[in-house]
C-alpha atoms as a PDB file:
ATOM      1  CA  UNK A   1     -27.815  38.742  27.684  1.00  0.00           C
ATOM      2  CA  UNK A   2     -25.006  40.255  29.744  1.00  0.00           C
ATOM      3  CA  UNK A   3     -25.772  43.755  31.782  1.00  0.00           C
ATOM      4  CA  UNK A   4     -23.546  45.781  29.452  1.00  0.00           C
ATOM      5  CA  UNK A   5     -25.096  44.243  26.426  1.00  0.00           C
ATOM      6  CA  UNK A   6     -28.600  44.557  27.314  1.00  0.00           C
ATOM      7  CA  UNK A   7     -27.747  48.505  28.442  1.00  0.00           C
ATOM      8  CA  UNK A   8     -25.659  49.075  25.022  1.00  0.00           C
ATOM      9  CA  UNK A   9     -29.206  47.054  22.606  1.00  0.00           C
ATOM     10  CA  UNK A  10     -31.141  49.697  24.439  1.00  0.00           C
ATOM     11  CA  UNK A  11     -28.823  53.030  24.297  1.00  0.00           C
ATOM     12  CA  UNK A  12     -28.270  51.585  20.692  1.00  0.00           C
ATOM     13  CA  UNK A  13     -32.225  51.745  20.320  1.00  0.00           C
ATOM     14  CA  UNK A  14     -32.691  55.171  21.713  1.00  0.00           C
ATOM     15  CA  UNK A  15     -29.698  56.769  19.595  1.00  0.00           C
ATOM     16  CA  UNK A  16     -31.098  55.536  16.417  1.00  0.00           C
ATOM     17  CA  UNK A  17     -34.680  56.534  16.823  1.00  0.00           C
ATOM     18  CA  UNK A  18     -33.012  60.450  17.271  1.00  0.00           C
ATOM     19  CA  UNK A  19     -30.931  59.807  14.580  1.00  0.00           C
ATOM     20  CA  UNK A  20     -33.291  59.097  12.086  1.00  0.00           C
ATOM     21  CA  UNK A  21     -35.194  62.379  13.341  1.00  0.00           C
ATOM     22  CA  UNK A  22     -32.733  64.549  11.977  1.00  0.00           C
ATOM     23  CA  UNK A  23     -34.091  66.415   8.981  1.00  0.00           C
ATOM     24  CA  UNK A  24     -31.943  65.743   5.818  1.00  0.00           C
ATOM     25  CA  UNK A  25     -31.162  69.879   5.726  1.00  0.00           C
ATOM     26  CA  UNK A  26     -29.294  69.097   9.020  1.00  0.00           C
ATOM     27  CA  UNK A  27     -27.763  65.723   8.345  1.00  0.00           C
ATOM     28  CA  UNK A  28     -26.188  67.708   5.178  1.00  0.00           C
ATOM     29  CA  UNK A  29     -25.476  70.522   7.434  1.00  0.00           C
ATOM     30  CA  UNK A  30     -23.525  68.515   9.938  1.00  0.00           C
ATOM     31  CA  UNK A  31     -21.909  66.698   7.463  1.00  0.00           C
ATOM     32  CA  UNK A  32     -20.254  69.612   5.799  1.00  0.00           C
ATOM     33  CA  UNK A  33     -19.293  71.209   9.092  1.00  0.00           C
ATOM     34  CA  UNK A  34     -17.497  67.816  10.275  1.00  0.00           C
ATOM     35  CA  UNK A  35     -16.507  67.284   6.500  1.00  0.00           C
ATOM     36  CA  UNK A  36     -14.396  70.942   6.615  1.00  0.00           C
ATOM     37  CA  UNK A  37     -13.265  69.910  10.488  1.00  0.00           C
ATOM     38  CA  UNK A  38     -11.530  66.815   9.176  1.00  0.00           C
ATOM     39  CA  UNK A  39     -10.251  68.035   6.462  1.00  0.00           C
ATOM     40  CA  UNK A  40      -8.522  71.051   7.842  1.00  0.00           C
ATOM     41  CA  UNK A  41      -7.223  68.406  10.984  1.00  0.00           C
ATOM     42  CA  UNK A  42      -5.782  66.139   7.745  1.00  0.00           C
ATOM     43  CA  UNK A  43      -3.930  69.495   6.716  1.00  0.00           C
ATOM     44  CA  UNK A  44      -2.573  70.420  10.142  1.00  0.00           C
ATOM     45  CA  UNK A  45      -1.910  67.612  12.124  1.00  0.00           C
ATOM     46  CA  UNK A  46      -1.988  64.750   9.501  1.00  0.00           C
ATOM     47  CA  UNK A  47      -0.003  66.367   6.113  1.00  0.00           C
ATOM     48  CA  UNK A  48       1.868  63.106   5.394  1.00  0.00           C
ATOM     49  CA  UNK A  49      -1.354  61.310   5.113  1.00  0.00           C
ATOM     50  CA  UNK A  50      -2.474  59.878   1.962  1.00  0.00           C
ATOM     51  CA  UNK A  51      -4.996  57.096   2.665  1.00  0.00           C
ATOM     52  CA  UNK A  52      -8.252  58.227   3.932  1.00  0.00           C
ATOM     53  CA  UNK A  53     -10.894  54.855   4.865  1.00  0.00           C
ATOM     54  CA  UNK A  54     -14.230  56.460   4.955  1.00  0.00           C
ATOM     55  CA  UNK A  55     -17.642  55.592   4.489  1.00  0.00           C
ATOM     56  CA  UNK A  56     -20.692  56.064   2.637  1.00  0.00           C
ATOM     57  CA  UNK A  57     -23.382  57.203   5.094  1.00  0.00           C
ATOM     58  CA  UNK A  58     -26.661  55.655   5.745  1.00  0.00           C
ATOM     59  CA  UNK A  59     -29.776  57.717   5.780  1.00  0.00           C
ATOM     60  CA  UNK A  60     -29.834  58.227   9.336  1.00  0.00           C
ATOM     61  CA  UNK A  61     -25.592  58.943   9.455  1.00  0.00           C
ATOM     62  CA  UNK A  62     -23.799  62.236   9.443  1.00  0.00           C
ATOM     63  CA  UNK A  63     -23.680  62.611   5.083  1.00  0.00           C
ATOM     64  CA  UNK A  64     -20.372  61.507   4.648  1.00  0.00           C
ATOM     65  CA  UNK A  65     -20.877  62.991   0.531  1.00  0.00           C
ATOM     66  CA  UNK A  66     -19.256  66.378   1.221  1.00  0.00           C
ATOM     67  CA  UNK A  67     -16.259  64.530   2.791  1.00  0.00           C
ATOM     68  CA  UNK A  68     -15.823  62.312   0.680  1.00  0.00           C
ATOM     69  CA  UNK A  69     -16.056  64.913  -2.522  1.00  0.00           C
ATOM     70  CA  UNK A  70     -13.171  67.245  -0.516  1.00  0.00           C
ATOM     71  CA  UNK A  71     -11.127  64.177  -0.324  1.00  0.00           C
ATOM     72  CA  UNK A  72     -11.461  63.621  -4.048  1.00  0.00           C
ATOM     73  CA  UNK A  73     -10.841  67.032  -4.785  1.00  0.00           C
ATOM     74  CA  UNK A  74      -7.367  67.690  -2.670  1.00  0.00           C
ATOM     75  CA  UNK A  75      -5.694  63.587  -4.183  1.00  0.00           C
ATOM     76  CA  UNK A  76      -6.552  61.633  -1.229  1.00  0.00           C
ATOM     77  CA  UNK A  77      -6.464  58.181  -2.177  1.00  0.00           C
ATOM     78  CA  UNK A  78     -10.068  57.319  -0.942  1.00  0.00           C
ATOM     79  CA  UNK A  79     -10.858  53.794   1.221  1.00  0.00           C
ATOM     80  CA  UNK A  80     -14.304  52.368   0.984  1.00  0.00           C
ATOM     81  CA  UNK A  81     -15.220  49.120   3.725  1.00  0.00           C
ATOM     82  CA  UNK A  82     -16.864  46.138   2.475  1.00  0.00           C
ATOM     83  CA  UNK A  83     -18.348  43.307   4.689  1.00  0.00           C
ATOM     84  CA  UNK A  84     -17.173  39.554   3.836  1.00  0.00           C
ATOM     85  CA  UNK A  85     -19.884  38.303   6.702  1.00  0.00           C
ATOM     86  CA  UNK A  86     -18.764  40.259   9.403  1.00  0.00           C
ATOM     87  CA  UNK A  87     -15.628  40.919   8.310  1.00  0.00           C
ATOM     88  CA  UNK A  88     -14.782  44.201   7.408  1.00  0.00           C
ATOM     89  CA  UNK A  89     -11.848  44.989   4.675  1.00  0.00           C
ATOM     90  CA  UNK A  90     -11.494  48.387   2.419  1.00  0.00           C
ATOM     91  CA  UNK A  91     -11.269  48.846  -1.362  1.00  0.00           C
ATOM     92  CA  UNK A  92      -9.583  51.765  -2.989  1.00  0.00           C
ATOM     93  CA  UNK A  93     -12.778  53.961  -4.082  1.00  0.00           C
ATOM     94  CA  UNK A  94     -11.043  54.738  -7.909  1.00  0.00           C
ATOM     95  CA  UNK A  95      -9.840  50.959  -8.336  1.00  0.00           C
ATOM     96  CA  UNK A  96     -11.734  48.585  -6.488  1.00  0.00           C
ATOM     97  CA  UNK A  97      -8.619  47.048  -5.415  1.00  0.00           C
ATOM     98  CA  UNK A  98      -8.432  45.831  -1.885  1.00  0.00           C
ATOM     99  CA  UNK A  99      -6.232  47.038   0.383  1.00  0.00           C
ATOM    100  CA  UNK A 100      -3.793  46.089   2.394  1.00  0.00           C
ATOM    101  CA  UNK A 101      -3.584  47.260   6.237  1.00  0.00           C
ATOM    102  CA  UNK A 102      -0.619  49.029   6.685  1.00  0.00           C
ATOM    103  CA  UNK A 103      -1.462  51.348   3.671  1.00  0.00           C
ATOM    104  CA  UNK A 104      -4.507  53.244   5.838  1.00  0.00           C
ATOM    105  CA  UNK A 105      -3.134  56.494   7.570  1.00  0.00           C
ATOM    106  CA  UNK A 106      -7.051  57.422   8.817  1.00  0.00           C
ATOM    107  CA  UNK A 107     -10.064  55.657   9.300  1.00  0.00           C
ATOM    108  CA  UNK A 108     -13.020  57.901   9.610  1.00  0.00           C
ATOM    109  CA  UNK A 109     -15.446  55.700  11.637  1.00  0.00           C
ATOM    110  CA  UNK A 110     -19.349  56.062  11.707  1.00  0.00           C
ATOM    111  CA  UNK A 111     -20.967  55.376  14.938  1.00  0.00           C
ATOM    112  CA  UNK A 112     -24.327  55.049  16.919  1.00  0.00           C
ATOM    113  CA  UNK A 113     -23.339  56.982  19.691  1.00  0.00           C
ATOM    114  CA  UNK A 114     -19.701  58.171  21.076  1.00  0.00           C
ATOM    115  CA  UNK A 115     -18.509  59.393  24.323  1.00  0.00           C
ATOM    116  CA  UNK A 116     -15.694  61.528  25.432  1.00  0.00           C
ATOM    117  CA  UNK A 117     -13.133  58.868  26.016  1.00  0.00           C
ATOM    118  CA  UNK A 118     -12.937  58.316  22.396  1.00  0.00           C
ATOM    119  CA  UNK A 119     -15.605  54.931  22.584  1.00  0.00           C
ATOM    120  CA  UNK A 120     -18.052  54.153  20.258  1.00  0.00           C
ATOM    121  CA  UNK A 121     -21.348  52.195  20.252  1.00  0.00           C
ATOM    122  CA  UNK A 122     -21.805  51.086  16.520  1.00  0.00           C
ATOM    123  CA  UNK A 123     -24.522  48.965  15.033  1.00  0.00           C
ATOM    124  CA  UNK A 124     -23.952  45.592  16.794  1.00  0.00           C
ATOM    125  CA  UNK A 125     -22.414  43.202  14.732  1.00  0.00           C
ATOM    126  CA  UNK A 126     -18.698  44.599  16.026  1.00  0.00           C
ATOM    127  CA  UNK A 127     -17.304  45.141  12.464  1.00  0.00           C
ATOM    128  CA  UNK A 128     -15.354  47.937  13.008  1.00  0.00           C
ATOM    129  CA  UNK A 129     -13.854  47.028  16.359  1.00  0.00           C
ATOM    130  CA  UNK A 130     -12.668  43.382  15.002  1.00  0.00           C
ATOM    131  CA  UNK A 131     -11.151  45.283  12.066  1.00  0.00           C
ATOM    132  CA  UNK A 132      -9.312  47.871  14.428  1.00  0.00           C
ATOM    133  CA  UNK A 133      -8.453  45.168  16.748  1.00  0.00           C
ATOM    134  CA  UNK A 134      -6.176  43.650  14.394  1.00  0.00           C
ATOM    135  CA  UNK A 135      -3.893  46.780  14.670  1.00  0.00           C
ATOM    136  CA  UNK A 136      -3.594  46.263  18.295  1.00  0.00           C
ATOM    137  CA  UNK A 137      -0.210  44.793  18.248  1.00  0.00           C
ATOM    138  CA  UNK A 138       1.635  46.198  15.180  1.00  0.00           C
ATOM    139  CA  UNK A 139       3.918  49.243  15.554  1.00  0.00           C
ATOM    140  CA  UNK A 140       2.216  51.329  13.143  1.00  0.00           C
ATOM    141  CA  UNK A 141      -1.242  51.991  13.273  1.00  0.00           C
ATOM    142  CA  UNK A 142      -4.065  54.071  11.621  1.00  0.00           C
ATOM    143  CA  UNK A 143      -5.429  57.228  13.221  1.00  0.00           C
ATOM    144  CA  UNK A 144      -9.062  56.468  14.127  1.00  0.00           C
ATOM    145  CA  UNK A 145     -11.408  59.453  13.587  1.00  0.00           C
ATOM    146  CA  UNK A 146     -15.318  58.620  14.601  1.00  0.00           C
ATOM    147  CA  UNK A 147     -17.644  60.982  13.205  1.00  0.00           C
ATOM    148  CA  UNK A 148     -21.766  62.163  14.062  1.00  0.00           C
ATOM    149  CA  UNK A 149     -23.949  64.506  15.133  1.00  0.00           C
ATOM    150  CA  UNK A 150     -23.750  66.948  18.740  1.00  0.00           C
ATOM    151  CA  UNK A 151     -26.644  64.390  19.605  1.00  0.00           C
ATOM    152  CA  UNK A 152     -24.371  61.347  19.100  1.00  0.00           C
ATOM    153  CA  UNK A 153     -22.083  62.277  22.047  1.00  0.00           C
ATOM    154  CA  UNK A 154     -22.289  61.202  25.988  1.00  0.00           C
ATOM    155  CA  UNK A 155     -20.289  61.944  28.774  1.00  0.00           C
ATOM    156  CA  UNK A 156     -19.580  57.983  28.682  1.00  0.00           C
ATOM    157  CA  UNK A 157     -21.104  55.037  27.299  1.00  0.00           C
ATOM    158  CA  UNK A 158     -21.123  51.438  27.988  1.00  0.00           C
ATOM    159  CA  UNK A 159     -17.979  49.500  26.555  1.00  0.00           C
ATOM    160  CA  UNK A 160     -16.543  45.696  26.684  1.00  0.00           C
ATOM    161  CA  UNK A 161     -13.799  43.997  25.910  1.00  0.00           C
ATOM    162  CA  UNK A 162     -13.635  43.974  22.408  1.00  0.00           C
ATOM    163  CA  UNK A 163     -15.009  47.461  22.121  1.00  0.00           C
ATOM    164  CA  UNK A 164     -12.101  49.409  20.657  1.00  0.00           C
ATOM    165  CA  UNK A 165     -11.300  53.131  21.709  1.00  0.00           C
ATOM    166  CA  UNK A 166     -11.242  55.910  18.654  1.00  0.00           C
ATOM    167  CA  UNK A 167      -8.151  58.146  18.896  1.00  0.00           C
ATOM    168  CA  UNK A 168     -10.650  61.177  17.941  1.00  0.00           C
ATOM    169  CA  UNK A 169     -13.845  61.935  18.175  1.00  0.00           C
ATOM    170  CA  UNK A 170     -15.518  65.109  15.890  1.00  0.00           C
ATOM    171  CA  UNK A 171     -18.984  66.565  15.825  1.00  0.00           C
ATOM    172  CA  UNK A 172     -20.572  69.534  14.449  1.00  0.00           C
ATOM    173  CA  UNK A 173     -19.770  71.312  17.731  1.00  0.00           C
ATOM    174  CA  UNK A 174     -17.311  69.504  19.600  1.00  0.00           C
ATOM    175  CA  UNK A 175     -13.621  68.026  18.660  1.00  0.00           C
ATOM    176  CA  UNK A 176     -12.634  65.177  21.666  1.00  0.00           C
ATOM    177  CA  UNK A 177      -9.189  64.165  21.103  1.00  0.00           C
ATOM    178  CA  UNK A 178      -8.320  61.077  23.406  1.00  0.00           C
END
């Protein structure tokens, strides 16, 4: 195991065991205060967008349930991922339909741990950053938002290669744009 990898199993480690210390009353907490922080970014900066990718939190994510429900309510067309293995694809929440790529204007992305430079440290099988990596070369390409908790954020964390930079980064208390 590599330097970088052996740092990122353990930061990985660390971040989830605070993660799944935060009481439910604050997870939903958070959640609503990043939930209304998107949203009102999708109205100012991001008006023409339509197609929100989001996800379903696990129990020890930022709830992603007030988020999503705001969505809903203001006709977002809603993305859901899916794993095929280990690779990652979206479905239209309403239809079930797959999607194709250059229909996503956001992807809200969950996250381990973030830093300031707009990385992210997810679970470990790399997912998310072989699905964003296959915008890397096209002209148009979907805003990446990553999402957590104040307790989520560092200065800087370790990154690789195929790590893939976020274009934003919001918490309850902080808004890093990149």
């Amino acid at each position: 195991m590599s330097s970088i990898s052996h740092t990122k199993t353990t930061l990985r480690k660390q971040c989830l065991a605070i993660n799944s210390q935060i009481s439910a009353v604050k997870r939903a907490h958070a959640g609503q205060e990043v939930a209304v922080a998107v949203f009102n970014l999708l109205k100012s900066r991001f008006h023409k967008a339509n197609t929100i990718a989001y996800f379903h939190s696990f129990k020890d994510e930022i709830d992603t349930h007030f988020l999503g429900d705001l969505l809903k309510e203001n006709n977002y067309r809603r993305l859901l991922p899916q794993l095929d293995g280990t690779n990652l694809y979206f479905i239209d929440e309403d239809t079930h339909k797959e999607v194709v790529l250059n229909e996503i204007d956001i992807v809200i992305v969950p996250g381990v741990a973030f830093d300031k430079h707009g990385n992210r440290l997810g679970r470990g099988l790399g997912c998310y950053d072989r699905f964003l990596s296959t915008f890397v070369n096209r002209p148009i390409k979907p805003f990446t938002i990553g999402i957590g908790f104040d307790e989520q954020l560092f200065e800087q964390i370790p990154i690789d290669t195929n790590d893939q930079p976020l274009n934003m980064i919001v918490t309850p208390s902080f808004k890093v744009i990149v």
